[in-house]
PDB file of N, CA and C in Angstrom:
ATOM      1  N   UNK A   1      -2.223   7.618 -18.848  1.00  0.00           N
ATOM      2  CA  UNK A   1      -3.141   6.693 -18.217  1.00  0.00           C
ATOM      3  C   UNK A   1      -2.336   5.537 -17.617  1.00  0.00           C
ATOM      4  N   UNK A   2      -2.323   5.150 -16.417  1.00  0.00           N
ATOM      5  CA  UNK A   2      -1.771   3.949 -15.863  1.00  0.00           C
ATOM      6  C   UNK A   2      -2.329   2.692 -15.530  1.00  0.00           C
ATOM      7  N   UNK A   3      -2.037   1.822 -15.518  1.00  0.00           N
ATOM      8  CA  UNK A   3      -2.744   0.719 -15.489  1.00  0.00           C
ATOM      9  C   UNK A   3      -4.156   0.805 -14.405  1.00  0.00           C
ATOM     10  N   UNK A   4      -4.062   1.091 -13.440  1.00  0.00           N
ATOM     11  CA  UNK A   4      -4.883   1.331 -12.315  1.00  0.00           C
ATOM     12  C   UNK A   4      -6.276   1.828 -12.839  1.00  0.00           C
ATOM     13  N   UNK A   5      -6.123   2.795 -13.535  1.00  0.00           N
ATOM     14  CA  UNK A   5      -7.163   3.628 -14.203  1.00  0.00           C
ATOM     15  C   UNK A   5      -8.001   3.195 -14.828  1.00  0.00           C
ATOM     16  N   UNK A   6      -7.461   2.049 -15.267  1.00  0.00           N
ATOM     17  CA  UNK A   6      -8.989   0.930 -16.076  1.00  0.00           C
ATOM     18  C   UNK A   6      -9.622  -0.159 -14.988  1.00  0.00           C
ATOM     19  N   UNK A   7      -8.780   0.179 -13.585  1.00  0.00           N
ATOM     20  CA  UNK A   7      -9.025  -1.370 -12.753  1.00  0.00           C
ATOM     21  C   UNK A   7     -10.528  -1.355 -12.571  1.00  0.00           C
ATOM     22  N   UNK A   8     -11.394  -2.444 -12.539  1.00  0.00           N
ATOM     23  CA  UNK A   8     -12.181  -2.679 -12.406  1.00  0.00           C
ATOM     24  C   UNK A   8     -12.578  -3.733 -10.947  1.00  0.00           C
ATOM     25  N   UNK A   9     -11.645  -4.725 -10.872  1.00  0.00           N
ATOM     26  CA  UNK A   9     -12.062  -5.491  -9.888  1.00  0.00           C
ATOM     27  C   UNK A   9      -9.735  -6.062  -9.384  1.00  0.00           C
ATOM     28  N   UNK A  10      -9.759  -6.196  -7.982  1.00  0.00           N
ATOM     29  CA  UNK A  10      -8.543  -6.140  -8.091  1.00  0.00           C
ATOM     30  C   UNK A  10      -8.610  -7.912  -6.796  1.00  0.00           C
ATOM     31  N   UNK A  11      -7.520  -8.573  -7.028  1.00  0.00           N
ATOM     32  CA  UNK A  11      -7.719  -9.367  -6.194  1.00  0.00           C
ATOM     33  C   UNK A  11      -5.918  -9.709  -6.053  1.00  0.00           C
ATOM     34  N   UNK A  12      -5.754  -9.509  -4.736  1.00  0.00           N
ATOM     35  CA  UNK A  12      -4.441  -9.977  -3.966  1.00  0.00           C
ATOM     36  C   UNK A  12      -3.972 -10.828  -3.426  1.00  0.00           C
ATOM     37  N   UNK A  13      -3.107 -11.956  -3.477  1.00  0.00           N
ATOM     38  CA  UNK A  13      -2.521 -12.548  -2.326  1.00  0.00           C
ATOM     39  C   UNK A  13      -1.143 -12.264  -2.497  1.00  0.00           C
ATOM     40  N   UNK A  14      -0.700 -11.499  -1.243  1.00  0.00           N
ATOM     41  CA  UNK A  14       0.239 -11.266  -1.263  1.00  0.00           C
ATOM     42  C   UNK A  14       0.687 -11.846   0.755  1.00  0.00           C
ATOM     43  N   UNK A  15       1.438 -13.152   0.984  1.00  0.00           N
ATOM     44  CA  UNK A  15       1.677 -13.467   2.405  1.00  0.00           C
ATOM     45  C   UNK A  15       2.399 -13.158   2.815  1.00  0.00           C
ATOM     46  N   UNK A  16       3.245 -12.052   2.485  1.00  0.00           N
ATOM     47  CA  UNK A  16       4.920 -11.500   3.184  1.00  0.00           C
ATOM     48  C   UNK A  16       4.378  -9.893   3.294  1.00  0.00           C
ATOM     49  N   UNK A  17       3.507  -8.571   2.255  1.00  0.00           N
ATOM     50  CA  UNK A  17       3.732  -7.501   1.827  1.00  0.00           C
ATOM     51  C   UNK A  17       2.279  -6.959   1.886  1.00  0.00           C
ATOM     52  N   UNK A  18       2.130  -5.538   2.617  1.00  0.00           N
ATOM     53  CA  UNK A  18       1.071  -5.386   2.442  1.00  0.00           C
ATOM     54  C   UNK A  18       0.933  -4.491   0.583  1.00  0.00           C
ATOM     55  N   UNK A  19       0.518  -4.859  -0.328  1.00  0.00           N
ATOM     56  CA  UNK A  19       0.214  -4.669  -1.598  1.00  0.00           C
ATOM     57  C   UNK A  19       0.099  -3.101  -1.392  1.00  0.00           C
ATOM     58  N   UNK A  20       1.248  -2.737  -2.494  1.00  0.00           N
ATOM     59  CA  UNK A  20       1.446  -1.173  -2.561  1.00  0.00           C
ATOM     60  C   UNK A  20       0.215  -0.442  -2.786  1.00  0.00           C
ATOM     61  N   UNK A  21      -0.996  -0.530  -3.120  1.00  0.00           N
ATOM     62  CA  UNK A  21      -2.165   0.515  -3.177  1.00  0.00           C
ATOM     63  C   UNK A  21      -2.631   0.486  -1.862  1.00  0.00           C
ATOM     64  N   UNK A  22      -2.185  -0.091  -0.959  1.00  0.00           N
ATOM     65  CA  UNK A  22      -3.096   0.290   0.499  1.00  0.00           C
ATOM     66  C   UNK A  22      -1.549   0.757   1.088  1.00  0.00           C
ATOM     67  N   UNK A  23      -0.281   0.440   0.965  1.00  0.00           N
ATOM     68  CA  UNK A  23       0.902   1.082   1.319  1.00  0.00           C
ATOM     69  C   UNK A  23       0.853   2.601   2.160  1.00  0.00           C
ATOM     70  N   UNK A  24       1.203   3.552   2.943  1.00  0.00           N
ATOM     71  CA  UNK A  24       1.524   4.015   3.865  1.00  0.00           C
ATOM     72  C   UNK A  24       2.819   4.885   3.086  1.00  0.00           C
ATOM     73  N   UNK A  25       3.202   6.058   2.904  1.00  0.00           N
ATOM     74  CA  UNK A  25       4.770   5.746   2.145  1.00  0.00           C
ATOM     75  C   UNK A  25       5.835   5.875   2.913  1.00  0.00           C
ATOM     76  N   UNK A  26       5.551   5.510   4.712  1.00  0.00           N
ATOM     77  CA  UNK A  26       6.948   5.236   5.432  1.00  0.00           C
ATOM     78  C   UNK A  26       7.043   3.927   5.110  1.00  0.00           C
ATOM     79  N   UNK A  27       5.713   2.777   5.365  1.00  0.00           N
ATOM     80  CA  UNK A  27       6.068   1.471   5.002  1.00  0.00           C
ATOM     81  C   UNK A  27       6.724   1.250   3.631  1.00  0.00           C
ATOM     82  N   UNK A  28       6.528   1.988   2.546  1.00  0.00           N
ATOM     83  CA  UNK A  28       6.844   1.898   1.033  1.00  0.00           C
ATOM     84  C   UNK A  28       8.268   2.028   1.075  1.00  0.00           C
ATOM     85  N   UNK A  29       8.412   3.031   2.253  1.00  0.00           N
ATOM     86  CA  UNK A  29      10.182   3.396   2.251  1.00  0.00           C
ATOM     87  C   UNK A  29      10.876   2.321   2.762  1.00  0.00           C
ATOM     88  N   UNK A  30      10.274   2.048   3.953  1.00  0.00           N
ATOM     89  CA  UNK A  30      10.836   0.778   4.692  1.00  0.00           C
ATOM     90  C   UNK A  30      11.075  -0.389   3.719  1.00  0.00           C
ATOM     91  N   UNK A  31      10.061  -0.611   3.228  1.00  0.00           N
ATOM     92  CA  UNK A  31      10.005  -1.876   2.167  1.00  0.00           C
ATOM     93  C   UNK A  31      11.048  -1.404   1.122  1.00  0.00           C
ATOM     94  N   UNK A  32      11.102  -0.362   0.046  1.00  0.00           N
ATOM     95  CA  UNK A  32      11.777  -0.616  -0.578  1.00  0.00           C
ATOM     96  C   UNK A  32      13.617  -0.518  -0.257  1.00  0.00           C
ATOM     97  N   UNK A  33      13.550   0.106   0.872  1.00  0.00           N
ATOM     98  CA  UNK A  33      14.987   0.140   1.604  1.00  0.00           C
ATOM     99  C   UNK A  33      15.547  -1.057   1.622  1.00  0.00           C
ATOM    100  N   UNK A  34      14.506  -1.933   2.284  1.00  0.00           N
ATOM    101  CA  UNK A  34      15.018  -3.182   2.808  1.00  0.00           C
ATOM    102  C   UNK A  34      14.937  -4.282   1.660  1.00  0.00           C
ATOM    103  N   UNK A  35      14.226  -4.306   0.826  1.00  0.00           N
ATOM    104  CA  UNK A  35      14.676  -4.795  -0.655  1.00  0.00           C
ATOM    105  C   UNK A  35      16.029  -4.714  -1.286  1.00  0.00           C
ATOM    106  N   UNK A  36      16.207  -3.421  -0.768  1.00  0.00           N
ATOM    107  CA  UNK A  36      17.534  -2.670  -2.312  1.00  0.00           C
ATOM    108  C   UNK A  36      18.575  -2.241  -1.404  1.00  0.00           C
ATOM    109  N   UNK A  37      18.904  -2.002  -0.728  1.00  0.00           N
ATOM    110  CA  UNK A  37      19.998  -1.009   0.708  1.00  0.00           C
ATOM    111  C   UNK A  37      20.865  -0.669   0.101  1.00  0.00           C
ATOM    112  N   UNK A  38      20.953   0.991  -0.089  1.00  0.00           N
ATOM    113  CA  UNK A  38      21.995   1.472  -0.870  1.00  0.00           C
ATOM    114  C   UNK A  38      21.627   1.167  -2.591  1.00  0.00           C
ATOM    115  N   UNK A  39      20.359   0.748  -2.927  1.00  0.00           N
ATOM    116  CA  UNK A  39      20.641   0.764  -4.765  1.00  0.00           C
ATOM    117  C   UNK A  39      20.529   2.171  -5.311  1.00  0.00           C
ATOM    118  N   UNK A  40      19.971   3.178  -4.619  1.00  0.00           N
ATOM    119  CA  UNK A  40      19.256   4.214  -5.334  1.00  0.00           C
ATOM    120  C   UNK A  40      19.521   5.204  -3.998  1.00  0.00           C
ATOM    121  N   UNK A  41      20.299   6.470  -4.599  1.00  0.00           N
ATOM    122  CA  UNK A  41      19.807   7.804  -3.812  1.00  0.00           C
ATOM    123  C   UNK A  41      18.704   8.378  -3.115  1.00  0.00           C
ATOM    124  N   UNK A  42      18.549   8.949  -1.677  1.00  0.00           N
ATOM    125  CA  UNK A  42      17.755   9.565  -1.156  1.00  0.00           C
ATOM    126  C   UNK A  42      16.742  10.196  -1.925  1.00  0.00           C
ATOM    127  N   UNK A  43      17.061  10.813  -3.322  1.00  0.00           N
ATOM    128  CA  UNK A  43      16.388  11.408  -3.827  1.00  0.00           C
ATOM    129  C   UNK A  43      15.110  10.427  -4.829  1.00  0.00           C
ATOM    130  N   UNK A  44      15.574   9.571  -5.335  1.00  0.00           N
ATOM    131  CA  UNK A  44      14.816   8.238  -5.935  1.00  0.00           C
ATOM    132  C   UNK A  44      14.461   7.942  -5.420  1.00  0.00           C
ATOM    133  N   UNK A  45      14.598   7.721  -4.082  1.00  0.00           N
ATOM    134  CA  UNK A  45      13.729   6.393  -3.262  1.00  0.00           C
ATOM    135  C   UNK A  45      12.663   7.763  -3.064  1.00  0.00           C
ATOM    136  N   UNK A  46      12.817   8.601  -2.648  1.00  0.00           N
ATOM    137  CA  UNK A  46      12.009   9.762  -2.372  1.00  0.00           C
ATOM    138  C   UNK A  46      10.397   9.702  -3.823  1.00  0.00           C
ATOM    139  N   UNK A  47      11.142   9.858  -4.910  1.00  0.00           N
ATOM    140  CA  UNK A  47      10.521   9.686  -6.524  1.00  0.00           C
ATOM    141  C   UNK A  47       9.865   8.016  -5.951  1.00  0.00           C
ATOM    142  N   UNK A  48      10.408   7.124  -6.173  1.00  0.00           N
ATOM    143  CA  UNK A  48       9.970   5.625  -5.999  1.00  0.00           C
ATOM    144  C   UNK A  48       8.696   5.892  -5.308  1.00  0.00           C
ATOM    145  N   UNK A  49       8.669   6.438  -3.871  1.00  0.00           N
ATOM    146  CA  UNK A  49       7.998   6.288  -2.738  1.00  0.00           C
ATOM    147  C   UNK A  49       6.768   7.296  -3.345  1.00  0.00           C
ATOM    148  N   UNK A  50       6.975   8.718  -3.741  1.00  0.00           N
ATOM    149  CA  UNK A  50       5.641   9.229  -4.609  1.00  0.00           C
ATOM    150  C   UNK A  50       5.063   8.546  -5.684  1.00  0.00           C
ATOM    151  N   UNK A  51       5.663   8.372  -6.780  1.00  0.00           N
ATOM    152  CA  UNK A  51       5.030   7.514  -7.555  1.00  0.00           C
ATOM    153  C   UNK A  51       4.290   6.293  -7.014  1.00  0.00           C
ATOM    154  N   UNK A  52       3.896   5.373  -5.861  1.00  0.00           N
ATOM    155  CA  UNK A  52       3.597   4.625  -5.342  1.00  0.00           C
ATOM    156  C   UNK A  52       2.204   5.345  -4.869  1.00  0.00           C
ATOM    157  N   UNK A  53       2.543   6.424  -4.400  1.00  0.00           N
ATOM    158  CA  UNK A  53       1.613   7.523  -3.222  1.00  0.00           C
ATOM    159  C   UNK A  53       0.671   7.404  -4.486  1.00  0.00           C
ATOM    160  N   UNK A  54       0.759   8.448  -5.594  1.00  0.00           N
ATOM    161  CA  UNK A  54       0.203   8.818  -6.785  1.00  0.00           C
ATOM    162  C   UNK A  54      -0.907   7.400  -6.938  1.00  0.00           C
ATOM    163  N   UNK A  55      -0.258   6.500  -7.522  1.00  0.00           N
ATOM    164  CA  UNK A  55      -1.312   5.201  -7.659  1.00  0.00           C
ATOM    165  C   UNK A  55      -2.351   4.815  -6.694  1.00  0.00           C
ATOM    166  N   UNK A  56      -2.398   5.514  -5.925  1.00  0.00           N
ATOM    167  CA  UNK A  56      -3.452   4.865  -5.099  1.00  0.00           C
ATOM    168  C   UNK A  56      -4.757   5.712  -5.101  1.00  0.00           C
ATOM    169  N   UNK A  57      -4.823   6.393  -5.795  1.00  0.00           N
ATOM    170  CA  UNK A  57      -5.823   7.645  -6.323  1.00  0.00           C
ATOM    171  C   UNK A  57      -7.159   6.701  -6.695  1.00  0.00           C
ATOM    172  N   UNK A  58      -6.943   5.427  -7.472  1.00  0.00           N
ATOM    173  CA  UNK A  58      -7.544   4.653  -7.604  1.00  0.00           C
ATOM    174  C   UNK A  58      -8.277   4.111  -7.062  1.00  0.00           C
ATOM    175  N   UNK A  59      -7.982   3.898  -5.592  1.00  0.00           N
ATOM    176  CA  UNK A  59      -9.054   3.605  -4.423  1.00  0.00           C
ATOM    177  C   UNK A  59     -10.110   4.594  -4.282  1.00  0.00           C
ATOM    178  N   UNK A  60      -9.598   5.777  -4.431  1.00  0.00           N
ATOM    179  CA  UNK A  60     -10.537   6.683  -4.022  1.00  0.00           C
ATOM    180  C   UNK A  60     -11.302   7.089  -5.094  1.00  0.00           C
ATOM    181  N   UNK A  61     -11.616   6.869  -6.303  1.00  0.00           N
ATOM    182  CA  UNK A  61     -12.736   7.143  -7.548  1.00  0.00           C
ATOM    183  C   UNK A  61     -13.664   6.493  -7.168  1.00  0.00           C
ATOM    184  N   UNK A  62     -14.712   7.257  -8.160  1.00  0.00           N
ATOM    185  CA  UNK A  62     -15.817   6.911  -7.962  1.00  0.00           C
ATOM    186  C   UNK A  62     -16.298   6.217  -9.771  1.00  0.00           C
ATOM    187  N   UNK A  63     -16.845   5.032 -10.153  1.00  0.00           N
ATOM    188  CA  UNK A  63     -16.919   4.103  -9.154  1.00  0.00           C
ATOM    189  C   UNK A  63     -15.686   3.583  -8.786  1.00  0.00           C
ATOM    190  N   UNK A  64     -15.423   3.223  -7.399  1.00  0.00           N
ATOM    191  CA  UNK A  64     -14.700   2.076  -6.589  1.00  0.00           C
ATOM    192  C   UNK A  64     -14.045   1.005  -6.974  1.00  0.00           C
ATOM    193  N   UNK A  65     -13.288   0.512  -7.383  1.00  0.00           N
ATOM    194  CA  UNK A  65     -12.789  -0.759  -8.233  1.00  0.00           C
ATOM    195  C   UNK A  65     -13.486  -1.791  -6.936  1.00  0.00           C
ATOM    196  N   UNK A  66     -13.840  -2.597  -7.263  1.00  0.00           N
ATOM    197  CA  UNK A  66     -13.716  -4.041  -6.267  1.00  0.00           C
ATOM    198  C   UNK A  66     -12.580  -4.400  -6.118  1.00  0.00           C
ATOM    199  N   UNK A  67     -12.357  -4.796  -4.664  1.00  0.00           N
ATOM    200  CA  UNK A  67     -10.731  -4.939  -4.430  1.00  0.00           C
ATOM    201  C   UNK A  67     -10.913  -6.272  -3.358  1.00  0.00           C
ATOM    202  N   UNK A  68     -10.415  -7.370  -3.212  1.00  0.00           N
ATOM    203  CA  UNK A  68      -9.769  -8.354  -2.666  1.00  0.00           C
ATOM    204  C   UNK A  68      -8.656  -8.469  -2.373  1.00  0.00           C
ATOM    205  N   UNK A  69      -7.820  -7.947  -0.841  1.00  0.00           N
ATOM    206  CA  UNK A  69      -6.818  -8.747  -0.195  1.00  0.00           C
ATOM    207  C   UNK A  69      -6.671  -9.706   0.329  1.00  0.00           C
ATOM    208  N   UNK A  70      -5.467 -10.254   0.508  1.00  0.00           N
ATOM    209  CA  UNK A  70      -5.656 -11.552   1.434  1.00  0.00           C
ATOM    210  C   UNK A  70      -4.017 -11.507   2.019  1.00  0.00           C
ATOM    211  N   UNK A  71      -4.255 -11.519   3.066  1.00  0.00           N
ATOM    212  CA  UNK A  71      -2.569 -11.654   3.859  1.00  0.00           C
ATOM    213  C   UNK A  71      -3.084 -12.295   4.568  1.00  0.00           C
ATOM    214  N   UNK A  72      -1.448 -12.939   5.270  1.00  0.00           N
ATOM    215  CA  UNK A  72      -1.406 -13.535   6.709  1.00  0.00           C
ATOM    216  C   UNK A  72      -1.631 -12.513   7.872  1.00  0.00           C
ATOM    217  N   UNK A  73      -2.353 -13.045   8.302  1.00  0.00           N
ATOM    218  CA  UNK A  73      -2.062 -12.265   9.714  1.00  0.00           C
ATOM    219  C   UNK A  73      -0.789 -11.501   9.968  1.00  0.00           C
ATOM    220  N   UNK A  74       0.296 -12.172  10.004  1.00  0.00           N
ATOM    221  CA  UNK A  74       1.819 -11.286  10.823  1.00  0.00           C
ATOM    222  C   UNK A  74       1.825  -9.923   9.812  1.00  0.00           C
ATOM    223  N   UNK A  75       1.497 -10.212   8.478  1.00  0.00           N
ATOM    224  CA  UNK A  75       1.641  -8.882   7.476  1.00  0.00           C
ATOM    225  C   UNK A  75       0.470  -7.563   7.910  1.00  0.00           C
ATOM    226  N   UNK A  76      -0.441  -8.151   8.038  1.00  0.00           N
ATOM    227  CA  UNK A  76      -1.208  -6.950   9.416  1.00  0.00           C
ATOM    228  C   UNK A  76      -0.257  -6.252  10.508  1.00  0.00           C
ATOM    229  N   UNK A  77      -0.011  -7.664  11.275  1.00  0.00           N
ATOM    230  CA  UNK A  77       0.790  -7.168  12.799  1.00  0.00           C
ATOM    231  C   UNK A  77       1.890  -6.407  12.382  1.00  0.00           C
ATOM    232  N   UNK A  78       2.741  -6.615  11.392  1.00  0.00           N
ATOM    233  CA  UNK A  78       3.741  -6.027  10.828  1.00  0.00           C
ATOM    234  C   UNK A  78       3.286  -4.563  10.370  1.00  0.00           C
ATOM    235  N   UNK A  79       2.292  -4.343   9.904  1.00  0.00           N
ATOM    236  CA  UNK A  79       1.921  -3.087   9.134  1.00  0.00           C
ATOM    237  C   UNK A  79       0.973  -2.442  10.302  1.00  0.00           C
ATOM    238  N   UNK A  80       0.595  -2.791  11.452  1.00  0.00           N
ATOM    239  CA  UNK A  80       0.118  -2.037  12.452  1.00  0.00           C
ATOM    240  C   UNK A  80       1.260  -1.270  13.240  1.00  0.00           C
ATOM    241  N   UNK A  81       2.726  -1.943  13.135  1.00  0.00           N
ATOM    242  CA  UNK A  81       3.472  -1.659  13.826  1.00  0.00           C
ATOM    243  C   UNK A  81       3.841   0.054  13.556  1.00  0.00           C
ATOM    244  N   UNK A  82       4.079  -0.099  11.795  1.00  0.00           N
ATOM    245  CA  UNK A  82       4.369   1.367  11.374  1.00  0.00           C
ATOM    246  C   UNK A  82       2.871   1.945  11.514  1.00  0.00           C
ATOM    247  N   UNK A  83       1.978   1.987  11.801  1.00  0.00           N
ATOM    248  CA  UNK A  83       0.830   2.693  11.590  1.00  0.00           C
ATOM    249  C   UNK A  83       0.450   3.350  13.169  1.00  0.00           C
ATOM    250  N   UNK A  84       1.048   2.317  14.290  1.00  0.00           N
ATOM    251  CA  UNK A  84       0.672   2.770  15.670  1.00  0.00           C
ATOM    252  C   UNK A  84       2.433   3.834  16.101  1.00  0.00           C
ATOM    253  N   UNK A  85       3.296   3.856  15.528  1.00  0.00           N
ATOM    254  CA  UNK A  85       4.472   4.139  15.358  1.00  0.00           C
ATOM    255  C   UNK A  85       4.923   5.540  14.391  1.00  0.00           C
ATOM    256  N   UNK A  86       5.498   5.169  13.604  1.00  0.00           N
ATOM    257  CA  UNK A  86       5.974   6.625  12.759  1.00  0.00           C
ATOM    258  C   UNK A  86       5.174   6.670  11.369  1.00  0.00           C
ATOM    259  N   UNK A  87       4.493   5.393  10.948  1.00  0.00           N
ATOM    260  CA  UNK A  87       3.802   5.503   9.673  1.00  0.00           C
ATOM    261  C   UNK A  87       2.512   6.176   9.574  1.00  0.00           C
ATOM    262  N   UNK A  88       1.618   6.690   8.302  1.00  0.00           N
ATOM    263  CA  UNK A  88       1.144   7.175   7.965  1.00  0.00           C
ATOM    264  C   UNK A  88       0.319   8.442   8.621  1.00  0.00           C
ATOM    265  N   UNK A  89      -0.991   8.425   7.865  1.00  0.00           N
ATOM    266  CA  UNK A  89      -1.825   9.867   8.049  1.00  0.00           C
ATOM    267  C   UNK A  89      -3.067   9.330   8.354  1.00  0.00           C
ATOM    268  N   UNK A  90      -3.936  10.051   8.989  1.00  0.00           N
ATOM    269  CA  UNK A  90      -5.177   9.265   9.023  1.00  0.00           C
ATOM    270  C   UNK A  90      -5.667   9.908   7.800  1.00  0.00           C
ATOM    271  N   UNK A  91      -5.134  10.488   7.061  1.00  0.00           N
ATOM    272  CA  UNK A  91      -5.782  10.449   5.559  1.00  0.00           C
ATOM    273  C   UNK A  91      -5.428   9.260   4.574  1.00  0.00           C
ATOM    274  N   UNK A  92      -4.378   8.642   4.963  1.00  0.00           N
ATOM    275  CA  UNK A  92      -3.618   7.834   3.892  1.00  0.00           C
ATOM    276  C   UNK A  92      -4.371   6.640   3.660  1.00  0.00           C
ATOM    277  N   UNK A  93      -4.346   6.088   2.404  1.00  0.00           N
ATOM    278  CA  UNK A  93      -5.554   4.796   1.990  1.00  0.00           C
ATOM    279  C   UNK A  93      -4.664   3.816   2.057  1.00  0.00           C
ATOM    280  N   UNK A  94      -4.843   2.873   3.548  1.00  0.00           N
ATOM    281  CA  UNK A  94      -4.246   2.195   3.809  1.00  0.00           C
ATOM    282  C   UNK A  94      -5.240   1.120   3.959  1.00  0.00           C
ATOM    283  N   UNK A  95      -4.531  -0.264   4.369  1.00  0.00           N
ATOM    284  CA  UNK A  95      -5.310  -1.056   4.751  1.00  0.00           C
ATOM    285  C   UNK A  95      -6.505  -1.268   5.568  1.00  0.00           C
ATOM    286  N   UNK A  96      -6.115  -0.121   6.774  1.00  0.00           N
ATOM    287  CA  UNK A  96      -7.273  -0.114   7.677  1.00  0.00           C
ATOM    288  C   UNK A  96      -8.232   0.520   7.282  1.00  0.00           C
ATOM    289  N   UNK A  97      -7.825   1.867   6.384  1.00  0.00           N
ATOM    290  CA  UNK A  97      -8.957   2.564   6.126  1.00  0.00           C
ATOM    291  C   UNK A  97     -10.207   1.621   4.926  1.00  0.00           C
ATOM    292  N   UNK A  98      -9.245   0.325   5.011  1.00  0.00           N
ATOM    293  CA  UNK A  98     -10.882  -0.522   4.092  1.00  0.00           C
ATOM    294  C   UNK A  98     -11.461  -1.675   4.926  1.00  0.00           C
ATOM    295  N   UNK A  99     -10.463  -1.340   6.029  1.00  0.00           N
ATOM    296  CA  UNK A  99     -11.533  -2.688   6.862  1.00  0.00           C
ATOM    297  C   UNK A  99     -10.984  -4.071   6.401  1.00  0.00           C
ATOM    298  N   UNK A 100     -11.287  -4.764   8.042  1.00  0.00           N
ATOM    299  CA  UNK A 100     -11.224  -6.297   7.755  1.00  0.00           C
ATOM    300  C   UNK A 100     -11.849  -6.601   7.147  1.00  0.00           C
ATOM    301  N   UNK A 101     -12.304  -8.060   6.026  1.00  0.00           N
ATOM    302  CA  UNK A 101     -13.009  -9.121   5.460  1.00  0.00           C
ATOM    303  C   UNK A 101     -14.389  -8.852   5.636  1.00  0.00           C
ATOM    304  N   UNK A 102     -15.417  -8.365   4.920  1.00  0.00           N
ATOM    305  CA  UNK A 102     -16.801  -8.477   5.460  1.00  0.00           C
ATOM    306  C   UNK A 102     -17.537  -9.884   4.810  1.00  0.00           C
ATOM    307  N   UNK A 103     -16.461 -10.911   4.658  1.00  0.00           N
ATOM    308  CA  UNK A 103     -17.153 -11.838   4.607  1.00  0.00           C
ATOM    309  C   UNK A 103     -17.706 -12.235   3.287  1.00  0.00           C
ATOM    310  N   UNK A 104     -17.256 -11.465   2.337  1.00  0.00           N
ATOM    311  CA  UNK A 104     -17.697 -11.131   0.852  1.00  0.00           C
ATOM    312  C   UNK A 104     -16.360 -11.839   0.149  1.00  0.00           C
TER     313      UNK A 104
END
């Protein structure tokens, strides 16, 4: 059981990173590359980057955790870049797939 699995209500501020459960896992790669450069083998960062994938299973149960992000703007523009570019799937539970702010 991982922490995720009991989440109930989740709330973020994160102003530099888009928060690994809406993550992408080219952005996950990117990010943790550029954290660490050279700490860990192709093959780990590979492991790192699934294990990340895996956790986000959580978004998708039923019921739904309540979830609150909050970024700056540029961490959007930044994470549209890999998304209009080489990142994700239109399956992948990313940021967009939850929508801007409804104001809630």
């Amino acid at each position: 059981m991982s922490i995720e699995d009991s989440l109930v209500e989740l709330r973020s501020f994160q102003p530099q990173l888009v928060n690994g459960l809406l993550q992408t896992a080219e952005y996950a790669r990117a990010v943790m590359l550029a954290a660490g450069p050279g700490e860990c083998s192709p093959e780990e960062l590979e492991r790192k980057v699934a294990a990340r994938m895996i956790r986000q299973h959580v978004l998708q149960r039923q019921p739904a955790p309540k979830a609150h992000f909050i970024y700056d703007e540029a961490v959007l523009d930044h994470a549209s870049m890999y998304e209009r570019g080489r990142c994700g799937s239109a399956s992948s539970p990313n940021w967009r797939s939850l929508g801007r702010s409804r104001g809630t």
